[in-house]
N, C-alpha and C. Protein backbone atom coordinates (compact mmCIF):
# COMPACT_ATOMS: atom_id res chain seq x y z
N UNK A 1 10.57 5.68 34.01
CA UNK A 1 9.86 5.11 32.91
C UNK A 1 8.66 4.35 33.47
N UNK A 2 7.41 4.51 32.57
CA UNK A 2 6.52 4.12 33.26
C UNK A 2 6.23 2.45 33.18
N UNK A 3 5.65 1.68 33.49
CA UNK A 3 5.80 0.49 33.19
C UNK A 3 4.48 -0.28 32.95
N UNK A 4 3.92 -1.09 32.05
CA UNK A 4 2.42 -1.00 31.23
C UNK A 4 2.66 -2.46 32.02
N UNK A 5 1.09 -2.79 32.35
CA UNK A 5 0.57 -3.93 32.78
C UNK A 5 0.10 -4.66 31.63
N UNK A 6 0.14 -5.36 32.21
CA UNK A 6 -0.84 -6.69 30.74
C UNK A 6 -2.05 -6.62 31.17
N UNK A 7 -2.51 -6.84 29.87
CA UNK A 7 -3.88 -6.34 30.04
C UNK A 7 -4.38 -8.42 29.67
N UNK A 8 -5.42 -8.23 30.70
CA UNK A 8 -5.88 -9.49 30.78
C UNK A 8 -7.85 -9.86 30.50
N UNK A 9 -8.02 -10.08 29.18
CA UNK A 9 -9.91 -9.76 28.92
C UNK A 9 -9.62 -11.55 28.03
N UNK A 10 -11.23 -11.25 28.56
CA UNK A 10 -11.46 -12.66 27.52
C UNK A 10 -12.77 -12.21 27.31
N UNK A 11 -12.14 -13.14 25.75
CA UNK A 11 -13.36 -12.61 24.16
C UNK A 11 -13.69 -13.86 23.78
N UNK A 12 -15.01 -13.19 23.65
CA UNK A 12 -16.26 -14.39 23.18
C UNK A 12 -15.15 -15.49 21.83
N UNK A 13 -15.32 -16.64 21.78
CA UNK A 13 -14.72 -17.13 20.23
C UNK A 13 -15.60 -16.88 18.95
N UNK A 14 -17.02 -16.58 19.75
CA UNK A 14 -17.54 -16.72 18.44
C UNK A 14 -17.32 -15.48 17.66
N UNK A 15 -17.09 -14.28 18.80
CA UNK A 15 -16.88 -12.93 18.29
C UNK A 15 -15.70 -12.84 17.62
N UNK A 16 -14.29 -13.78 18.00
CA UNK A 16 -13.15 -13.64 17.21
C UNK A 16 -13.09 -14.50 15.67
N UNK A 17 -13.88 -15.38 15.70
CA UNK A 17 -14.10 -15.85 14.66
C UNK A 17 -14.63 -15.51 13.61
N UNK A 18 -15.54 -14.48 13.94
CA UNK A 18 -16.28 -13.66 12.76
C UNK A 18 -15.84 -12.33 12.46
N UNK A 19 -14.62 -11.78 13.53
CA UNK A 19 -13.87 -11.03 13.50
C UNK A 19 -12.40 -11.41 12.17
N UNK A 20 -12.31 -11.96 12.61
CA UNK A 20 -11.30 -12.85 11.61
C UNK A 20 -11.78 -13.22 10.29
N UNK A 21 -13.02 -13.93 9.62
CA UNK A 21 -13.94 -14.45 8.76
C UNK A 21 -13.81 -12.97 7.89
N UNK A 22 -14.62 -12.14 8.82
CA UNK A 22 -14.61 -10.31 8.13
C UNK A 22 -13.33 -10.39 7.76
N UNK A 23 -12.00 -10.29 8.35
CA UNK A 23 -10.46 -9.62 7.94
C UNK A 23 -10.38 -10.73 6.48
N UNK A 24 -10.72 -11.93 6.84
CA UNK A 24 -10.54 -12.64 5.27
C UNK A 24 -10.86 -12.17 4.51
N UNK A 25 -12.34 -11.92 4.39
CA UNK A 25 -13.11 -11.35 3.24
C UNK A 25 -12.34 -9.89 2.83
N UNK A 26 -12.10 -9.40 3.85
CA UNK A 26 -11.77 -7.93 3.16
C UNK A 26 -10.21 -7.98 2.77
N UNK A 27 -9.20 -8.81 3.38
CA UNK A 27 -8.14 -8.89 2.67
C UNK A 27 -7.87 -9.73 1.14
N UNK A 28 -9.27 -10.58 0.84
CA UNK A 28 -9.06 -11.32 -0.43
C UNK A 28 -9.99 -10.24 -1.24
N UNK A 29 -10.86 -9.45 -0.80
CA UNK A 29 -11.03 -8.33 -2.09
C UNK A 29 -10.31 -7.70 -2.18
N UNK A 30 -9.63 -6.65 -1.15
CA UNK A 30 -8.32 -5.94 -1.33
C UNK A 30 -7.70 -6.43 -2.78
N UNK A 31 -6.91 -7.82 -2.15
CA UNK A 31 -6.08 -8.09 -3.13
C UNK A 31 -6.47 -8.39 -4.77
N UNK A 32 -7.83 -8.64 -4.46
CA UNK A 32 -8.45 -8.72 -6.12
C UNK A 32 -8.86 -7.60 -6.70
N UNK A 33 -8.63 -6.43 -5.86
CA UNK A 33 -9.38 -5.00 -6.24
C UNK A 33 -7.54 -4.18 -6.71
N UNK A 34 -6.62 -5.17 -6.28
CA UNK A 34 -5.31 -4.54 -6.53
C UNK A 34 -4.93 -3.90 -7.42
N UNK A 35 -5.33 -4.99 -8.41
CA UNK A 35 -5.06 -4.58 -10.16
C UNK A 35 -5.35 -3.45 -10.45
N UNK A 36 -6.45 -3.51 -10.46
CA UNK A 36 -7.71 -2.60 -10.97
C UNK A 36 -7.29 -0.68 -10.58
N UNK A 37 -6.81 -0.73 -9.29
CA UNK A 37 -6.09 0.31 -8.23
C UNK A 37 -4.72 0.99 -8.37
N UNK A 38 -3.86 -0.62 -9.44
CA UNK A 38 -2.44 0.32 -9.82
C UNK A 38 -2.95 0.27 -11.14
N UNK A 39 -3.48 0.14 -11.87
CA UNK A 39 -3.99 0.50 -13.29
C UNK A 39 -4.59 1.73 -12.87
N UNK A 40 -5.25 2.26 -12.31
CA UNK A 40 -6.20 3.81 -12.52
C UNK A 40 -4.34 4.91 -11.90
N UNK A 41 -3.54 3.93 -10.53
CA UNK A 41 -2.78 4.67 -9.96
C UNK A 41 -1.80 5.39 -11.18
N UNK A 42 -1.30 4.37 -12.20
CA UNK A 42 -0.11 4.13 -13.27
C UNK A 42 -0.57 5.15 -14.11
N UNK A 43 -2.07 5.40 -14.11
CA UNK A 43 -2.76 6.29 -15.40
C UNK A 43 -2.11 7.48 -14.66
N UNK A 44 -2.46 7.79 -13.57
CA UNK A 44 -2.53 8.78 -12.66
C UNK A 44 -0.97 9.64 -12.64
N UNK A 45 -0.12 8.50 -12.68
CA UNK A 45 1.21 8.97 -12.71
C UNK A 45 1.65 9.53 -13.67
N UNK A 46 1.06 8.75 -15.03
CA UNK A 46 1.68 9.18 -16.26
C UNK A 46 0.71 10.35 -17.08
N UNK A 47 -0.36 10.72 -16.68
CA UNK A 47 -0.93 12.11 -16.63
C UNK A 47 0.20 12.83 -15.42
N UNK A 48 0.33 13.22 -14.64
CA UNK A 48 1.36 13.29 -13.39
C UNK A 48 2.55 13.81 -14.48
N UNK A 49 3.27 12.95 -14.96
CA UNK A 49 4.42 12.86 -15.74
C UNK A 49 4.37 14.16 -16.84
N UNK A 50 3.01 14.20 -17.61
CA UNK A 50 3.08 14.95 -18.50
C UNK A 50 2.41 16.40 -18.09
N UNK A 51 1.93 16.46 -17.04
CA UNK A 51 1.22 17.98 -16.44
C UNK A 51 2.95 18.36 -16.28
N UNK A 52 3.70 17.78 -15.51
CA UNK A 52 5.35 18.01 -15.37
C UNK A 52 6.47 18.66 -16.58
N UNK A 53 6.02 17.51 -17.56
CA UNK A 53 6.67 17.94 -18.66
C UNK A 53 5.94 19.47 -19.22
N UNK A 54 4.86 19.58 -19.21
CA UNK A 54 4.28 20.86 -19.73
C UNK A 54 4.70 21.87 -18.62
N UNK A 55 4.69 21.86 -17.43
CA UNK A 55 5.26 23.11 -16.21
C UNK A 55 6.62 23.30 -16.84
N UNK A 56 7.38 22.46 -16.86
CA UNK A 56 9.05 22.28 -17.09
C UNK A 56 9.29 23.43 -18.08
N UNK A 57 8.64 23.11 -19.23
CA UNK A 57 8.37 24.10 -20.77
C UNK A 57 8.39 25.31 -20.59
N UNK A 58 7.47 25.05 -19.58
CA UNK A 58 6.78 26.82 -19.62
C UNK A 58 7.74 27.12 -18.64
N UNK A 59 8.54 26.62 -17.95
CA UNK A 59 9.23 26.89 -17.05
C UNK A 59 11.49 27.33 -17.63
N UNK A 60 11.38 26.99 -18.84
CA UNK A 60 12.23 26.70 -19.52
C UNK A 60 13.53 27.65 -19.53
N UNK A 61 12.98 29.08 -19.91
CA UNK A 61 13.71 30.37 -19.45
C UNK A 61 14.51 30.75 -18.45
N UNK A 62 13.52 30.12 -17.54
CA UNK A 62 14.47 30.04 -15.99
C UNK A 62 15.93 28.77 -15.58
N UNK A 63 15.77 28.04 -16.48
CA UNK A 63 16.89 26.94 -16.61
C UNK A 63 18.04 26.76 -16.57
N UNK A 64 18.51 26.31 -15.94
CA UNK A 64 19.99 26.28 -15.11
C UNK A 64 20.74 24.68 -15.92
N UNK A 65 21.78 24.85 -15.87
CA UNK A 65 22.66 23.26 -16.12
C UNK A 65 22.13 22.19 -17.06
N UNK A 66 21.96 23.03 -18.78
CA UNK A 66 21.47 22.15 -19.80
C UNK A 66 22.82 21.45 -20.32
N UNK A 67 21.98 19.95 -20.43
CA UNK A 67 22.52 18.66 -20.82
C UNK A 67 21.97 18.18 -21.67
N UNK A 68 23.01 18.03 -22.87
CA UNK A 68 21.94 17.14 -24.41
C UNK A 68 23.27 15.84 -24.32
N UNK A 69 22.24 14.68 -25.12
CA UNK A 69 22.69 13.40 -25.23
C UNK A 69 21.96 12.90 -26.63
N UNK A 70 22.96 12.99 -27.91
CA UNK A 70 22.32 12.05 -28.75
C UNK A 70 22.40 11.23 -29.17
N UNK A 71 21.57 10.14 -29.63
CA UNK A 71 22.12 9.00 -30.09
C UNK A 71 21.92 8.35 -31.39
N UNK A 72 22.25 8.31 -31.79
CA UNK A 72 22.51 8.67 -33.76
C UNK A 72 21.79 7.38 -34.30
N UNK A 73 21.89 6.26 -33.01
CA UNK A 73 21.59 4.86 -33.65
C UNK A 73 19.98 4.68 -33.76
N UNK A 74 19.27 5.90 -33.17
CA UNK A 74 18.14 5.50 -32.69
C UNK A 74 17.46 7.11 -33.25
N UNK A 75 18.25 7.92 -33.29
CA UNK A 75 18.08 9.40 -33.43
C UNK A 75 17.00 9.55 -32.51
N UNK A 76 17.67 9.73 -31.39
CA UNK A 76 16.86 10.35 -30.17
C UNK A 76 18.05 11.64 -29.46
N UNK A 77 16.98 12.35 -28.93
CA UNK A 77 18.10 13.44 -28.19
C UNK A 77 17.32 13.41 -26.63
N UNK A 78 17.96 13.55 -25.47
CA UNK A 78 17.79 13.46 -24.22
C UNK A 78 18.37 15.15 -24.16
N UNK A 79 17.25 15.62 -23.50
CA UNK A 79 17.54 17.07 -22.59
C UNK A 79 17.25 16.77 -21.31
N UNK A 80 18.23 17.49 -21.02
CA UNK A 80 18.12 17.69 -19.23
C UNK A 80 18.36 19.02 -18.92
N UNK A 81 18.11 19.38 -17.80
CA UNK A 81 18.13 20.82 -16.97
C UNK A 81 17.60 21.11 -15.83
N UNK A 82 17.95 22.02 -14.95
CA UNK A 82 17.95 22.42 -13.53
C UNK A 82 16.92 23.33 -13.91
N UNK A 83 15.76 23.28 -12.79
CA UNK A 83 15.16 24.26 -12.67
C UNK A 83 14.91 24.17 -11.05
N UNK A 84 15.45 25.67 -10.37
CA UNK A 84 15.41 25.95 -9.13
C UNK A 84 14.11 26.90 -8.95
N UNK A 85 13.16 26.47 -8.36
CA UNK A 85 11.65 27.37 -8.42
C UNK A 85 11.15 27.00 -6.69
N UNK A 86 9.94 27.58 -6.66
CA UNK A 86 9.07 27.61 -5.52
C UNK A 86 8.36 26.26 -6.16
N UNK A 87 7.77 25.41 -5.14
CA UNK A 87 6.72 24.05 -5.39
C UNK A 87 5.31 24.79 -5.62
N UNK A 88 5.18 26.31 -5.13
CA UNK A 88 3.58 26.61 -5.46
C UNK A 88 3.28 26.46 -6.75
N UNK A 89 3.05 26.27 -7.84
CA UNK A 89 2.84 25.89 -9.01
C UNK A 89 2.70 24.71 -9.37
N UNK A 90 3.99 23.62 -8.30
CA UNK A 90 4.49 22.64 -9.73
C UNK A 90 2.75 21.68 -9.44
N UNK A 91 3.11 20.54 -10.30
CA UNK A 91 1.89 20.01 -10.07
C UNK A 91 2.02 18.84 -8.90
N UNK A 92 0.64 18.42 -8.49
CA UNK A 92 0.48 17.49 -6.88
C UNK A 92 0.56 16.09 -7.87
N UNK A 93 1.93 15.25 -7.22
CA UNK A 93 2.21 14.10 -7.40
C UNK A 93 1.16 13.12 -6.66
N UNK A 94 0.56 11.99 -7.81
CA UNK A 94 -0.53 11.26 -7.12
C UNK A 94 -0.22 10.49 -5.88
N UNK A 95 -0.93 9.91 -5.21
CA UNK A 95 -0.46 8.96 -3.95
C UNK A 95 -1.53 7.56 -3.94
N UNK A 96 -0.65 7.04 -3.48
CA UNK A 96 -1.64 5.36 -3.52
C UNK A 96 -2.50 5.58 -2.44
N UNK A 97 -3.33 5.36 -2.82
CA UNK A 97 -5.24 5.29 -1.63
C UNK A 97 -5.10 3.19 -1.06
N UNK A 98 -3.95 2.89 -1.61
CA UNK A 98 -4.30 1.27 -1.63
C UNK A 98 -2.89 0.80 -0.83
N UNK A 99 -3.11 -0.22 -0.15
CA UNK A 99 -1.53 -0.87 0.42
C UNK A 99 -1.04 -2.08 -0.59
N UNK A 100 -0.12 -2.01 -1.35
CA UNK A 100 0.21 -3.47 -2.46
C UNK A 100 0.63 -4.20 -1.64
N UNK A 101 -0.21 -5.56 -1.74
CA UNK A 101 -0.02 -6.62 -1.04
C UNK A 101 0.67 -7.84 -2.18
N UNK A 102 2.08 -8.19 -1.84
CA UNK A 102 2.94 -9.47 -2.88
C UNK A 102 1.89 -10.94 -2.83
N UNK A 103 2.16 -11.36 -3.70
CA UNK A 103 1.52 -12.83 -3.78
C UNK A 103 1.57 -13.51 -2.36
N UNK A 104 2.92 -13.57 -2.17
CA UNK A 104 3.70 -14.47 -1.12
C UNK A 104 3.03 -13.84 0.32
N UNK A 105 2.87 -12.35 0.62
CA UNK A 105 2.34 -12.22 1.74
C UNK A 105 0.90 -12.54 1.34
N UNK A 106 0.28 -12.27 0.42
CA UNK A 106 -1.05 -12.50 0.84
C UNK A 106 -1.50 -14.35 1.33
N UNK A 107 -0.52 -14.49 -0.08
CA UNK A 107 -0.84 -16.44 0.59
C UNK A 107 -1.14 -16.33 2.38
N UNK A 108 0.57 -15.90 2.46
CA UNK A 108 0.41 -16.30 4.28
C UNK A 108 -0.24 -15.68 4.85
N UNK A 109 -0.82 -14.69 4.90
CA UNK A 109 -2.11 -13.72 5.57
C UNK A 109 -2.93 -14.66 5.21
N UNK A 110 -3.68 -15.05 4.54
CA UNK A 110 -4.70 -16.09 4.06
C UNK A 110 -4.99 -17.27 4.42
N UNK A 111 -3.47 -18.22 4.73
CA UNK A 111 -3.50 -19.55 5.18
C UNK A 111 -3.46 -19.29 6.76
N UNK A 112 -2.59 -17.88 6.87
CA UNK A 112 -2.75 -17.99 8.47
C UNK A 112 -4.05 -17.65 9.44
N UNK A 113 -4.75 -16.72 8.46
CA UNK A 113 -6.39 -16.38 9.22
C UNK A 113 -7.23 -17.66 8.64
N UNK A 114 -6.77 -18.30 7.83
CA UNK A 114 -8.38 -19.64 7.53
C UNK A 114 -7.26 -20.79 8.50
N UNK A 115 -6.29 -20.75 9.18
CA UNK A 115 -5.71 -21.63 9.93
C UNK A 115 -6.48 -21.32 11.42
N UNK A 116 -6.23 -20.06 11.81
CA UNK A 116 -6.42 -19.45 13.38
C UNK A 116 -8.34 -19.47 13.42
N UNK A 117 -8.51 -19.72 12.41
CA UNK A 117 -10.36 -19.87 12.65
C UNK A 117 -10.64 -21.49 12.32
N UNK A 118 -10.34 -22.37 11.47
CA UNK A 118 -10.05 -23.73 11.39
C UNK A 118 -10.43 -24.41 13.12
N UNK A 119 -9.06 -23.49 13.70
CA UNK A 119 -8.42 -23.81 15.28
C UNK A 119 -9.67 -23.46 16.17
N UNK A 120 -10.03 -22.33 16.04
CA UNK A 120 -10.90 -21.57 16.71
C UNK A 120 -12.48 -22.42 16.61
N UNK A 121 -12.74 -22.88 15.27
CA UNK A 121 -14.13 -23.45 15.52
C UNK A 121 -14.04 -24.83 15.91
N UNK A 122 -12.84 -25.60 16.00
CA UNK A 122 -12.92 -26.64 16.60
C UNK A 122 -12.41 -26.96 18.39
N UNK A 123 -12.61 -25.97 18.63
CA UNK A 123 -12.61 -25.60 20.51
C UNK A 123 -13.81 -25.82 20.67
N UNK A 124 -13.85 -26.24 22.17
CA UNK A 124 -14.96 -26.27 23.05
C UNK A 124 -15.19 -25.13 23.81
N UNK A 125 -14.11 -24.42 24.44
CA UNK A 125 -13.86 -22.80 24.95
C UNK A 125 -15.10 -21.90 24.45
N UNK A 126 -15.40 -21.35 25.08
CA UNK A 126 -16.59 -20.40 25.11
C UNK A 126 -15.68 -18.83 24.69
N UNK A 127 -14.38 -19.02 25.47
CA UNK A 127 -13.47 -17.38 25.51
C UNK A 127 -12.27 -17.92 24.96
N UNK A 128 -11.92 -16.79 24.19
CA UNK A 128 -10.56 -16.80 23.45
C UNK A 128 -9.45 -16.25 24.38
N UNK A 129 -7.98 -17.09 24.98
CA UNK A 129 -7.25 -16.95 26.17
C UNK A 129 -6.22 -15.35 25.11
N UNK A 130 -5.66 -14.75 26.14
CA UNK A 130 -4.78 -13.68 25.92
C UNK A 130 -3.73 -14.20 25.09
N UNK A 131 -3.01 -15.70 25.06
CA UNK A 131 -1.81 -15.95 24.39
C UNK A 131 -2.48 -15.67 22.51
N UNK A 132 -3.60 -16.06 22.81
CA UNK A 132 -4.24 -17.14 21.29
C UNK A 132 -4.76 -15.81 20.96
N UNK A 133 -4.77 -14.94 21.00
CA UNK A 133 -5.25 -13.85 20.84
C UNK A 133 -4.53 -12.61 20.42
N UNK A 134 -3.46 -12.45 21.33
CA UNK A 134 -2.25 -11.85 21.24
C UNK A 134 -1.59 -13.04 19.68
N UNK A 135 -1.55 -13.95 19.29
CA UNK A 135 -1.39 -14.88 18.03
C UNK A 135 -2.11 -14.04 16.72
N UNK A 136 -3.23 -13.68 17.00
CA UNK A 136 -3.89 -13.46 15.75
C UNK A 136 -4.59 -11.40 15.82
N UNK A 137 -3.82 -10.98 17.09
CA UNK A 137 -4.51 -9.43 16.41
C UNK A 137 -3.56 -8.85 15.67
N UNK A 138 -3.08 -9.08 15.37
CA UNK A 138 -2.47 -8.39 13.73
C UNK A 138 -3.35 -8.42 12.52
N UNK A 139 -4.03 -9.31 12.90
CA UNK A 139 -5.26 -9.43 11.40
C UNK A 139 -6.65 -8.88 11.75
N UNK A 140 -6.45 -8.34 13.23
CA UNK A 140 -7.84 -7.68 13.77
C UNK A 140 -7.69 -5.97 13.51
């Protein structure tokens, strides 16, 4: 097994600081651009949902293991059924272009990069050491 050295560089502060400053900015639009991203995603699904229901239809003939459920109180009927097919047809399920970030992590992503630059502009250090560094590239 091979065995990795530590790697030992020193970085300007002013360069990690504005390195960091950037990751703020772009993780507090992220998270304000969130909304906006599962609202078009949710549309996306539930068009998604109904291109499905229309394949299913047309797909109906071929149907294996029908299941009805009614419920008298509400007069609704639930169908179900197997359909065993090839995927070339069915339709392309959407995918998130976005990472959902929770309240709670973004707080601490937030307090912890305006903390590690706080720290950073009140040094005298010209270079940012490997420990303090290795501290904050997760947000680089």
């Amino acid at each position: 097994m091979a065995r990795q050295k530590a790697i030992s560089v020193k970085i300007a502060t002013s360069k990690v600081i504005n390195a960091l400053e950037t990751k703020l900015a772009e993780v507090k639009a992220n998270y304000e651009k969130q909304d906006e991203q599962e609202g078009k995603y949710r549309k996306a699904i539930d068009n998604w949902q109904k291109e499905v229901g229309k394949w299913a239809i047309t797909k109906i003939a071929d149907a294996q293991n029908f299941r009805t459920n009614y419920r008298s109180w509400n007069n609704t009927l639930n169908v179900d059924f197997d359909l065993i097919t090839d995927k070339s047809d069915f339709p392309k399920e959407p995918e998130k272009e976005y990472e959902t970030i929770h309240l709670h992590t973004y707080r601490e992503m937030v307090e912890e990069i305006e903390n590690a630059i706080r720290i950073l502009k009140m040094t005298d250090e010209e270079v940012v050491s490997t420990s303090t560094y290795n501290a904050i590239a997760r947000y680089l």
